[in-house]
N, C-alpha and C. Protein backbone atom coordinates (compact mmCIF):
# COMPACT_ATOMS: atom_id res chain seq x y z
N UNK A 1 -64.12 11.62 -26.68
CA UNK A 1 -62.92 12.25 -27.18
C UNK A 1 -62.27 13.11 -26.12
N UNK A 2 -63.12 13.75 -25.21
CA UNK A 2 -62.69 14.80 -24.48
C UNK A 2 -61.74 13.88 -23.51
N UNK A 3 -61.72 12.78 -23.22
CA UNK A 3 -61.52 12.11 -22.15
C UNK A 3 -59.81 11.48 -22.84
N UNK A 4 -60.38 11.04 -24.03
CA UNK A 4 -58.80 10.47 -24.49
C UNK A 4 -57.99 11.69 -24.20
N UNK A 5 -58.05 13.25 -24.94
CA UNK A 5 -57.45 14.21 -25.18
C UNK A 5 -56.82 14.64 -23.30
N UNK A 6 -57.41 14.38 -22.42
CA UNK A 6 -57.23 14.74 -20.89
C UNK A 6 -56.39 13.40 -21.16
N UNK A 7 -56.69 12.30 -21.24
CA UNK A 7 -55.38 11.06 -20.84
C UNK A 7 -54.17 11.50 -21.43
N UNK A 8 -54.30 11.80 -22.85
CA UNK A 8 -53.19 12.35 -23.39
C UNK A 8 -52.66 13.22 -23.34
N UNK A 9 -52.97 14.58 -22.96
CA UNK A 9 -52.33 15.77 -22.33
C UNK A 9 -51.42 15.27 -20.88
N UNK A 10 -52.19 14.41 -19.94
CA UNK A 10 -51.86 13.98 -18.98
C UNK A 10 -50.41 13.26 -19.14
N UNK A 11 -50.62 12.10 -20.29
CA UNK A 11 -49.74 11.43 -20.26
C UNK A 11 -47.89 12.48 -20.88
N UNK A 12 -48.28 13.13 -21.31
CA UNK A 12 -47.40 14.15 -21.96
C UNK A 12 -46.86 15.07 -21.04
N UNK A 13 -47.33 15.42 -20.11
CA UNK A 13 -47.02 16.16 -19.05
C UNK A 13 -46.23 15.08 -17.71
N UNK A 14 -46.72 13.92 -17.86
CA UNK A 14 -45.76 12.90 -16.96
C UNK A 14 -44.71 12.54 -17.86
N UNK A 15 -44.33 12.11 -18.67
CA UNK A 15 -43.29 11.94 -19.48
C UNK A 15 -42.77 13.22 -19.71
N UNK A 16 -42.99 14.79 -19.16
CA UNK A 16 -42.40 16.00 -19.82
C UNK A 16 -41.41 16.23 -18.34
N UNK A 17 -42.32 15.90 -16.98
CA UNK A 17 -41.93 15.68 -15.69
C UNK A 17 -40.79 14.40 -15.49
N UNK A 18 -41.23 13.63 -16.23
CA UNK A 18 -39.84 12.48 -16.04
C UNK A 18 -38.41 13.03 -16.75
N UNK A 19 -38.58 13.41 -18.02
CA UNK A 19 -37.75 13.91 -18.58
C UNK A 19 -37.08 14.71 -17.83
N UNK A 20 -37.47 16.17 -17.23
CA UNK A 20 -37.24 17.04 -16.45
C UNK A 20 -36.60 16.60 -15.22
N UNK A 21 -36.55 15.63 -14.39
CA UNK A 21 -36.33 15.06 -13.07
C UNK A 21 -34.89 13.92 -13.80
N UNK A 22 -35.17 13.09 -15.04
CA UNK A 22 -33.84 12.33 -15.57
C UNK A 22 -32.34 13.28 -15.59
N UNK A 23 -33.01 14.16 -16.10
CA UNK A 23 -31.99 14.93 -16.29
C UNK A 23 -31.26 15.97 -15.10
N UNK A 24 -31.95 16.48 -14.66
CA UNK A 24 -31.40 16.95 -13.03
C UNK A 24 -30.95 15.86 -12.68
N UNK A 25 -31.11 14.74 -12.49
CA UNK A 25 -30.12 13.70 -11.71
C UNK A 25 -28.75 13.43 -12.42
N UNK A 26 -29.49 13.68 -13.94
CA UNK A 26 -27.86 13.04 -14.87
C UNK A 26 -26.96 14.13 -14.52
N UNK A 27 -27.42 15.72 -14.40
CA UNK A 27 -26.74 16.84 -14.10
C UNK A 27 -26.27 16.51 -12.85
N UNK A 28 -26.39 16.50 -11.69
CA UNK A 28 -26.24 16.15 -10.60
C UNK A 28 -25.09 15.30 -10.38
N UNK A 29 -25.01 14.21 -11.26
CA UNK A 29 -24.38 13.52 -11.44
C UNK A 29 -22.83 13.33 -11.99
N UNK A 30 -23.42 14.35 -13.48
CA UNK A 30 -22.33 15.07 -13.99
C UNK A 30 -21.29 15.88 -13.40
N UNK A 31 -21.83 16.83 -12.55
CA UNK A 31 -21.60 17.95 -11.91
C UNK A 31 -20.47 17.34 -10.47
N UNK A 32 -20.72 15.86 -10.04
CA UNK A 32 -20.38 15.27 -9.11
C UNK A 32 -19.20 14.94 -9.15
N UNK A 33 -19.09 13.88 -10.64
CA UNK A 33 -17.81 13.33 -11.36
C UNK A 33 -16.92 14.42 -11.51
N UNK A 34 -17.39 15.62 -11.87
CA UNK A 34 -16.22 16.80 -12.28
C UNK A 34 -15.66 17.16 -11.22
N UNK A 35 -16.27 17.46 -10.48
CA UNK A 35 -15.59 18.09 -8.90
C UNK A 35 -14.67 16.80 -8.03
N UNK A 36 -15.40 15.20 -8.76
CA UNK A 36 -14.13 14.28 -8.03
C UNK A 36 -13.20 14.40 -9.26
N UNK A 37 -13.17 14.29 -10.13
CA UNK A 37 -12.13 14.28 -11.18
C UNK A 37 -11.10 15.83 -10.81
N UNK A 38 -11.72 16.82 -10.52
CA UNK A 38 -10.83 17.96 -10.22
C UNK A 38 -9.96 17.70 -8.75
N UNK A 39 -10.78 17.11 -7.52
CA UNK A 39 -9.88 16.82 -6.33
C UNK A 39 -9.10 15.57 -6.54
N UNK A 40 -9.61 14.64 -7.48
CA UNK A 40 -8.41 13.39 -7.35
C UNK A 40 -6.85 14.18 -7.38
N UNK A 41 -6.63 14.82 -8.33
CA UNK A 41 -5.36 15.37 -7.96
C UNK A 41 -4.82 16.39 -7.42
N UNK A 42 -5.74 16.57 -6.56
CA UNK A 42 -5.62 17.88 -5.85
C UNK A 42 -5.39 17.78 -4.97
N UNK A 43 -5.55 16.79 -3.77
CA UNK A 43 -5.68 16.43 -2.55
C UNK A 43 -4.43 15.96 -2.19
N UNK A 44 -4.20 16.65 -0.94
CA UNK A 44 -2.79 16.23 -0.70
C UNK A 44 -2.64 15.34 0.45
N UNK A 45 -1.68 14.35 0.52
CA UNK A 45 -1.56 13.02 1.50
C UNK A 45 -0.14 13.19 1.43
N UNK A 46 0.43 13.29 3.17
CA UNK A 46 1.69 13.14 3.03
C UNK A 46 1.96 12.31 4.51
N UNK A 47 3.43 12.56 4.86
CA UNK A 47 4.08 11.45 6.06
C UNK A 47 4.26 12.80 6.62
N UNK A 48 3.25 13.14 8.09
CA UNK A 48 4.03 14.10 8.73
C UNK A 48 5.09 13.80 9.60
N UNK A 49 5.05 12.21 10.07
CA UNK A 49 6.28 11.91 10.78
C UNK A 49 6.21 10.58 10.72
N UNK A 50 7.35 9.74 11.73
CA UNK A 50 7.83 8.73 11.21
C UNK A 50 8.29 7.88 12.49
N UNK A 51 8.11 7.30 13.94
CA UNK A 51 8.79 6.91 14.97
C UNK A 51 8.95 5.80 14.86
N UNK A 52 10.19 5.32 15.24
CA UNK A 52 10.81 3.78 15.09
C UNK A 52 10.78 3.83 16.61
N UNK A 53 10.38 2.65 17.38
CA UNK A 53 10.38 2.75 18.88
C UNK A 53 10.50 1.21 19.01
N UNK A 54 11.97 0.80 19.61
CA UNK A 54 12.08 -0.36 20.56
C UNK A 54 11.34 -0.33 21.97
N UNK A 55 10.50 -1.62 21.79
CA UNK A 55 9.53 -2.01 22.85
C UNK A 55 10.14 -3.44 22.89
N UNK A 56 10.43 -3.70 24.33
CA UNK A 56 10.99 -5.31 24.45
C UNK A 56 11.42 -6.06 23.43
N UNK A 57 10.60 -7.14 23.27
CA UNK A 57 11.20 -7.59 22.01
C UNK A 57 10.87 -7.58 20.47
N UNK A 58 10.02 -6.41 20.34
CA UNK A 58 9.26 -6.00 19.48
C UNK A 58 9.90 -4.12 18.74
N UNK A 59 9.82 -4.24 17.68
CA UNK A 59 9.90 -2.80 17.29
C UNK A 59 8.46 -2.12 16.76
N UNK A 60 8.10 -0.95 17.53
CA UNK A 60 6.77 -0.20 16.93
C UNK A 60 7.47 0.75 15.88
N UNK A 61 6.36 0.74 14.85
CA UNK A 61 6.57 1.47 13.88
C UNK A 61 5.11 2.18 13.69
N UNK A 62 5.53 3.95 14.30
CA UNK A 62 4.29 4.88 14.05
C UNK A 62 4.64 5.90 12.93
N UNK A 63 3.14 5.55 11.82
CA UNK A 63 3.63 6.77 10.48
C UNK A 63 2.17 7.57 11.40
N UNK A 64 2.48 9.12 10.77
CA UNK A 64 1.45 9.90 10.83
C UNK A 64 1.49 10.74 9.70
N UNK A 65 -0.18 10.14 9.36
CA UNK A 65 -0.33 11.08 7.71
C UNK A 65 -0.72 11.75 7.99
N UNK A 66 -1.31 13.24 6.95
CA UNK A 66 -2.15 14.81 6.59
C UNK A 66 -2.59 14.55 5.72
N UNK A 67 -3.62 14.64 5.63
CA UNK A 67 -4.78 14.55 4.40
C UNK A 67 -5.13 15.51 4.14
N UNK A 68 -5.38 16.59 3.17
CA UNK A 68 -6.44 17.99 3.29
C UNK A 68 -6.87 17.64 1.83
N UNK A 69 -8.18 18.38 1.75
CA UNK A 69 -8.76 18.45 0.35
C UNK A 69 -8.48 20.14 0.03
N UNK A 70 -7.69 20.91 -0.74
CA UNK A 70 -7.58 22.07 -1.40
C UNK A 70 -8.78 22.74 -2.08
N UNK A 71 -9.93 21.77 -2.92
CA UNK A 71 -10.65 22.24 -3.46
C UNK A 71 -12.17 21.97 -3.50
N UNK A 72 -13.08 22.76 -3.89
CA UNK A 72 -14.19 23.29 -3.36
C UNK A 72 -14.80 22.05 -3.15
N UNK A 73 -14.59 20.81 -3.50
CA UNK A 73 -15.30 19.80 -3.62
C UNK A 73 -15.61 18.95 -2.27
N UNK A 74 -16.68 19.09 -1.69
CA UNK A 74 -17.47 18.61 -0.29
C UNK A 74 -17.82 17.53 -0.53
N UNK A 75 -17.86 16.65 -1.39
CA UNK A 75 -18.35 15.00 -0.83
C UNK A 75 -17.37 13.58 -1.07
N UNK A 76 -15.84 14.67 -0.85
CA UNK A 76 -14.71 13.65 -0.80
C UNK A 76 -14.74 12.78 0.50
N UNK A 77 -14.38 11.47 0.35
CA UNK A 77 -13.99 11.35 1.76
C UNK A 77 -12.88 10.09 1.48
N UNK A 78 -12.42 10.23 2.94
CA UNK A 78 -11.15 8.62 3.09
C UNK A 78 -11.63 7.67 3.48
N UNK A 79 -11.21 6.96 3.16
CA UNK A 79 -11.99 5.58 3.67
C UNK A 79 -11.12 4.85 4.36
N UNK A 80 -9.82 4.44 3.84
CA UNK A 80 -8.71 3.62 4.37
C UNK A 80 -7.67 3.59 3.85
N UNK A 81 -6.52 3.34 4.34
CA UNK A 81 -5.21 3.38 3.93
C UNK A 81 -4.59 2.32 4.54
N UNK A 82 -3.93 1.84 3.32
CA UNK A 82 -2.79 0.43 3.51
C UNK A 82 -1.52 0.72 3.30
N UNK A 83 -0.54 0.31 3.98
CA UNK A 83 1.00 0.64 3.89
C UNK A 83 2.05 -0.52 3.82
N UNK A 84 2.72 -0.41 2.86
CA UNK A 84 3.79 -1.67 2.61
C UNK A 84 5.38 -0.69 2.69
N UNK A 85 5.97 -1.38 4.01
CA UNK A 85 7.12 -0.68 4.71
C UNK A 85 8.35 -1.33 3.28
N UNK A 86 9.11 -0.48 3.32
CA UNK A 86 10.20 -1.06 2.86
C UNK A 86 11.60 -0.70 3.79
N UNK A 87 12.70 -0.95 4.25
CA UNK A 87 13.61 -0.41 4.63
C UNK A 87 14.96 -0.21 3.24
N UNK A 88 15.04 0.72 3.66
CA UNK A 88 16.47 0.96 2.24
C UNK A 88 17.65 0.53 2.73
N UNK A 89 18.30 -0.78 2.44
CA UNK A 89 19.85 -0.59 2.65
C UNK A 89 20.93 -0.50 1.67
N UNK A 90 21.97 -0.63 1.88
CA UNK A 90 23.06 -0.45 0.99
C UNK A 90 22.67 -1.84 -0.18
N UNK A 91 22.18 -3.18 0.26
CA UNK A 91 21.67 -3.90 -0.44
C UNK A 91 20.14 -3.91 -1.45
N UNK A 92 19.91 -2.69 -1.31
CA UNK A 92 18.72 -2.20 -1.76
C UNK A 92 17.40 -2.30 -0.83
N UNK A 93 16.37 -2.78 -1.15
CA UNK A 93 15.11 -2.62 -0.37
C UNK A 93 14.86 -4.29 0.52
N UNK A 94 14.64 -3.90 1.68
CA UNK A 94 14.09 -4.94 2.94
C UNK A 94 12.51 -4.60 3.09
N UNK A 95 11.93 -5.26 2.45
CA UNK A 95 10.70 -5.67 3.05
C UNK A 95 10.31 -5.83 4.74
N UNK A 96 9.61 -5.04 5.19
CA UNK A 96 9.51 -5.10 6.92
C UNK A 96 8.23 -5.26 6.84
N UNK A 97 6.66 -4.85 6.62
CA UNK A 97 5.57 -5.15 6.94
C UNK A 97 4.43 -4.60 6.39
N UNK A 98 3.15 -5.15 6.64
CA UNK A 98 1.92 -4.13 6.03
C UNK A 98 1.62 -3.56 7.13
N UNK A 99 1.04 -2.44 7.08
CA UNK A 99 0.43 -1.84 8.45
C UNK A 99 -1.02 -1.37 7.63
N UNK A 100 -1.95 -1.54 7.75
CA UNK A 100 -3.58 -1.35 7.50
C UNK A 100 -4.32 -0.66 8.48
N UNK A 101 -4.75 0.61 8.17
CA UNK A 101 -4.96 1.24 8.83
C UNK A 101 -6.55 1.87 8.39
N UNK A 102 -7.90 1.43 8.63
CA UNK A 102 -8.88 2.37 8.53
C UNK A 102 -9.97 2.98 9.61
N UNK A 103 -9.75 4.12 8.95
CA UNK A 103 -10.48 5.17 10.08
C UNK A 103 -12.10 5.09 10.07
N UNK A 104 -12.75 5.50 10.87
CA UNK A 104 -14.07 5.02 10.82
C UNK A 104 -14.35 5.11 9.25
N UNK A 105 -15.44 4.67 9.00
CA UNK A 105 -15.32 4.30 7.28
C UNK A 105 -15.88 6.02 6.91
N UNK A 106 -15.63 6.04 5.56
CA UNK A 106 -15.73 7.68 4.96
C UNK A 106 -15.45 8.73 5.73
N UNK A 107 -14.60 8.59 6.26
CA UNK A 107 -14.38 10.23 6.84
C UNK A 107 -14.26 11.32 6.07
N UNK A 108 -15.39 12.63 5.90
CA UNK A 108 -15.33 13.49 5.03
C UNK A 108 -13.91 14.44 5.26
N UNK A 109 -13.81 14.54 4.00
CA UNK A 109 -12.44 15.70 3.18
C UNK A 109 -12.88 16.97 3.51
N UNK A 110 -13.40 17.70 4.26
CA UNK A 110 -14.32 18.72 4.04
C UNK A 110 -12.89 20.02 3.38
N UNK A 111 -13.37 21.06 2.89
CA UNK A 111 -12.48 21.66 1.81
C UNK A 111 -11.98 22.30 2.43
N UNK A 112 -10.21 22.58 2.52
CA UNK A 112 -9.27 23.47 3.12
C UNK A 112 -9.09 22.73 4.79
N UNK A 113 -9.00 21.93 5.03
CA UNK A 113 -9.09 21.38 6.44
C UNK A 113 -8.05 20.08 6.02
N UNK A 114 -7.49 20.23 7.03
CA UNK A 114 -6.47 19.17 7.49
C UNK A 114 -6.62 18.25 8.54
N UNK A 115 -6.57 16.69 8.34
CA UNK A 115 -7.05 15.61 9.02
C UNK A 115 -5.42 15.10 9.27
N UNK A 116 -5.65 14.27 10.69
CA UNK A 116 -3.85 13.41 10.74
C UNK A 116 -4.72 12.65 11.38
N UNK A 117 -4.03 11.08 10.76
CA UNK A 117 -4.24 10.07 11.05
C UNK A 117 -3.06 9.25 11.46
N UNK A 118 -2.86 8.33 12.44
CA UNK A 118 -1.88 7.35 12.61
C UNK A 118 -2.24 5.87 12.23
N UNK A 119 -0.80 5.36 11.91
CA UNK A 119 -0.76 4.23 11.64
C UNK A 119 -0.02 3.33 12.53
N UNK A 120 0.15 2.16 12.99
CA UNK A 120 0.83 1.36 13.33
C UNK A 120 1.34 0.13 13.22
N UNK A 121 3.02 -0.23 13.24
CA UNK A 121 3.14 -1.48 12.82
C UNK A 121 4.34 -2.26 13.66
N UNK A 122 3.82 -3.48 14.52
CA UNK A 122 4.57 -3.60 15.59
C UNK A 122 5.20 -4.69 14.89
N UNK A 123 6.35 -5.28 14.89
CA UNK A 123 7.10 -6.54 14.63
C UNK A 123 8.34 -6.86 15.63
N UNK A 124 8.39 -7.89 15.22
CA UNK A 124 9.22 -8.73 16.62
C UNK A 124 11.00 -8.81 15.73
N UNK A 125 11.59 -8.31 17.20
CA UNK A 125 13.10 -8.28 16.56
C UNK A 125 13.79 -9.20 15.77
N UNK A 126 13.39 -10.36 16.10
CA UNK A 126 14.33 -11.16 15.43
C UNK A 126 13.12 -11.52 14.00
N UNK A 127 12.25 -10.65 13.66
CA UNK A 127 12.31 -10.32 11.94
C UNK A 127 13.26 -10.05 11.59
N UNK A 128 13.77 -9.06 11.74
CA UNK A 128 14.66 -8.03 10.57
C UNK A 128 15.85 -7.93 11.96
N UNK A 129 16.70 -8.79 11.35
CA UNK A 129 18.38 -8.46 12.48
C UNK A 129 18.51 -7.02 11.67
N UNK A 130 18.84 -6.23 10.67
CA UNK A 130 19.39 -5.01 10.29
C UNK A 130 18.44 -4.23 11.13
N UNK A 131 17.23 -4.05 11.08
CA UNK A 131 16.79 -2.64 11.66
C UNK A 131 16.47 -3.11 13.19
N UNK A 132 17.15 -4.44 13.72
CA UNK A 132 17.07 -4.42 14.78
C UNK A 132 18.85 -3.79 15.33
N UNK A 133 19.30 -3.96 14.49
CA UNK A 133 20.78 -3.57 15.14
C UNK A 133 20.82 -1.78 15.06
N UNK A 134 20.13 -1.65 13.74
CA UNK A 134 20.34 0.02 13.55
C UNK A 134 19.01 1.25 13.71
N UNK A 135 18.46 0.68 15.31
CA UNK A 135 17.41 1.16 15.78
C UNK A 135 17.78 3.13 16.03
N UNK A 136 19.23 2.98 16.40
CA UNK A 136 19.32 4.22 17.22
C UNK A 136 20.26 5.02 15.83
N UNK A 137 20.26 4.84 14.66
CA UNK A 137 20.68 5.33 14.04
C UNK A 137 19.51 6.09 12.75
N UNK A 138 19.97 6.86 12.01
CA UNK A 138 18.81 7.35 10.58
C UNK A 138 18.60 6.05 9.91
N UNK A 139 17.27 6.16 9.70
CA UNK A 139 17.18 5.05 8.54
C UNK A 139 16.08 5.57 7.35
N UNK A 140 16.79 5.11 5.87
CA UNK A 140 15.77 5.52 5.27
C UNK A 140 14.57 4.31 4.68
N UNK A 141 13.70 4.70 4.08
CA UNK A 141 12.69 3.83 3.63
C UNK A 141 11.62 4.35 2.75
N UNK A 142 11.25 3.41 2.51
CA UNK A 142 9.92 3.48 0.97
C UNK A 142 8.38 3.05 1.54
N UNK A 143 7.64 3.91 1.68
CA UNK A 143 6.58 3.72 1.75
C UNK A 143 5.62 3.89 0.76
N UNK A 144 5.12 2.37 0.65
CA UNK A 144 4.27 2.22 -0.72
C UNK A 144 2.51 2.34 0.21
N UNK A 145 2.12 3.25 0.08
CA UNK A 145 0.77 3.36 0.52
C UNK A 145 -0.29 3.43 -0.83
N UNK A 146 -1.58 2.63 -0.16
CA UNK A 146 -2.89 2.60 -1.38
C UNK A 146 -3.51 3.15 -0.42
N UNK A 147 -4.01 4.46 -0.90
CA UNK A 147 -5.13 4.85 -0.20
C UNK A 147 -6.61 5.21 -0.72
N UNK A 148 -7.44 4.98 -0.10
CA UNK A 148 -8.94 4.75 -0.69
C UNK A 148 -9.70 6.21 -0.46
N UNK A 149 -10.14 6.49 -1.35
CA UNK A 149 -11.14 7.58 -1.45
C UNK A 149 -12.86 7.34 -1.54
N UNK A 150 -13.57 7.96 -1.32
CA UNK A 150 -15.14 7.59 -1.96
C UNK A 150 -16.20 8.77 -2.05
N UNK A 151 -17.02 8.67 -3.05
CA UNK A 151 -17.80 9.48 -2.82
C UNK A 151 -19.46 9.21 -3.04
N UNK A 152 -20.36 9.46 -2.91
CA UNK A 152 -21.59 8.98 -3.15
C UNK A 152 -22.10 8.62 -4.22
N UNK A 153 -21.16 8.46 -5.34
CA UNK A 153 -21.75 7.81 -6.37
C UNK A 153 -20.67 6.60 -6.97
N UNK A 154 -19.19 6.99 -6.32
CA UNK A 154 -18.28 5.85 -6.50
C UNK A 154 -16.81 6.05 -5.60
N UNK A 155 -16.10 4.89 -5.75
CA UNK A 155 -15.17 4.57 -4.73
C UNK A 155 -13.70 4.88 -5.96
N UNK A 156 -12.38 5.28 -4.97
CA UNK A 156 -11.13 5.47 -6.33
C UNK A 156 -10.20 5.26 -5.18
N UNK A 157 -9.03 4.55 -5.50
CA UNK A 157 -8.09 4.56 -4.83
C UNK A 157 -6.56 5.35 -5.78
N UNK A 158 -5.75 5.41 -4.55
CA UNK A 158 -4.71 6.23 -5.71
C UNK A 158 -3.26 5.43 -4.64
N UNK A 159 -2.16 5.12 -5.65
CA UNK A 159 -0.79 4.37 -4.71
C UNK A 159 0.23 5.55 -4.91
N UNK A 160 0.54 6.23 -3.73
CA UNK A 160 1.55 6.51 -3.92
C UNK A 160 2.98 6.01 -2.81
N UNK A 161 4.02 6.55 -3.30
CA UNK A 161 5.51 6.48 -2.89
C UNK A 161 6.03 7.32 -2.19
N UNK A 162 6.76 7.06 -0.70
CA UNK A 162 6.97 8.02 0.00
C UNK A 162 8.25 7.60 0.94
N UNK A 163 9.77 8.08 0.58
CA UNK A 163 10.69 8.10 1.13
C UNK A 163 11.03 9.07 2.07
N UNK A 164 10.86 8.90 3.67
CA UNK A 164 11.52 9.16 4.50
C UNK A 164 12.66 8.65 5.30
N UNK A 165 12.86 9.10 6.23
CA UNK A 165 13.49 8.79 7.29
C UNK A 165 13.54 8.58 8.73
N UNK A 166 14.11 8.05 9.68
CA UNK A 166 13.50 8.17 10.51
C UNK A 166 14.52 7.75 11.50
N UNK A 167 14.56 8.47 12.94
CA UNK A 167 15.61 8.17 13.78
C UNK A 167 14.89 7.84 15.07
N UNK A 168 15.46 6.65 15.52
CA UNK A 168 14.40 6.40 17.07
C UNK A 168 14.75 7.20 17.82
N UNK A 169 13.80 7.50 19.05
CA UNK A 169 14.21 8.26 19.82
C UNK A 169 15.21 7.56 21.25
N UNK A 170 15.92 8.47 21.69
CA UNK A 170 16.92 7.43 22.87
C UNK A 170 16.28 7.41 24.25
């Protein structure tokens, strides 16, 4: 008897230890989701600039984003960002290109810190006769970017919309 009563105390104390260890992870876990659910919309991504640059017979197109994470949450990171150019004309929107851009994979968000990343997107003039004729003038445009987030227990992307402008330089 003495021997069942030791298996069974035993066994009660490993199942009291599993219990104890399930749950710190589910907490852990919990605790994880809230802090990405609080930075998904917190985090700010914008166009700090915008260069249209004639190169021979090619036009470069450099965006430069800012990423910062605002809030306390440390295991954000970027993963990659995709960009679908639009040009705006009086005829409405011109399609010009994707530019795909990822930075070594997960680069951490770390909190209150500001990251700039560039993008690039070279195309050949005789794509687009309009923004080849109106290189040296303002132009505006729509940038449809998907950008990827991740964190150690899951991956989120978010699309946003971003109208600037942009004047080549002479």
């Amino acid at each position: 008897m003495r021997k069942s009563e030791s298996g069974l105390r035993l066994s009660s104390y490993l199942f009291a230890v599993t219990i104890l260890i399930s749950s710190g992870l589910l907490m852990i876990n919990f605790v994880d989701y809230i802090g990405l659910l609080n930075s998904m919309n917190e985090v700010n991504f914008s166009i700090d600039e915008m260069l249209v640059r004639p190169r021979d017979d090619e036009i470069e197109i450099t965006l430069v984003f800012l990423v910062s994470n605002p809030t306390a949450y440390t295991r954000l990171r970027f993963s990659s960002l995709q960009c679908q150019l639009y040009l705006i004309t009086d005829g409405g929107e011109e399609y010009i290109g994707v530019t795909a851009y990822a930075p070594p994979i997960d680069v951490p968000l770390r909190p209150d810190e500001e990251a700039s990343y560039e993008a690039f997107l070279s195309i050949r003039r005789s794509q687009n006769q309009f923004l080849a004729a109106n290189l040296h003038t303002e132009l505006s445009w729509r940038i449809r970017c998907v950008i990827h987030f991740s964190t150690p227990i899951r991956k989120y992307y978010q699309t946003l919309n971003f109208y600037p402008t942009s004047l080549a330089p002479t």
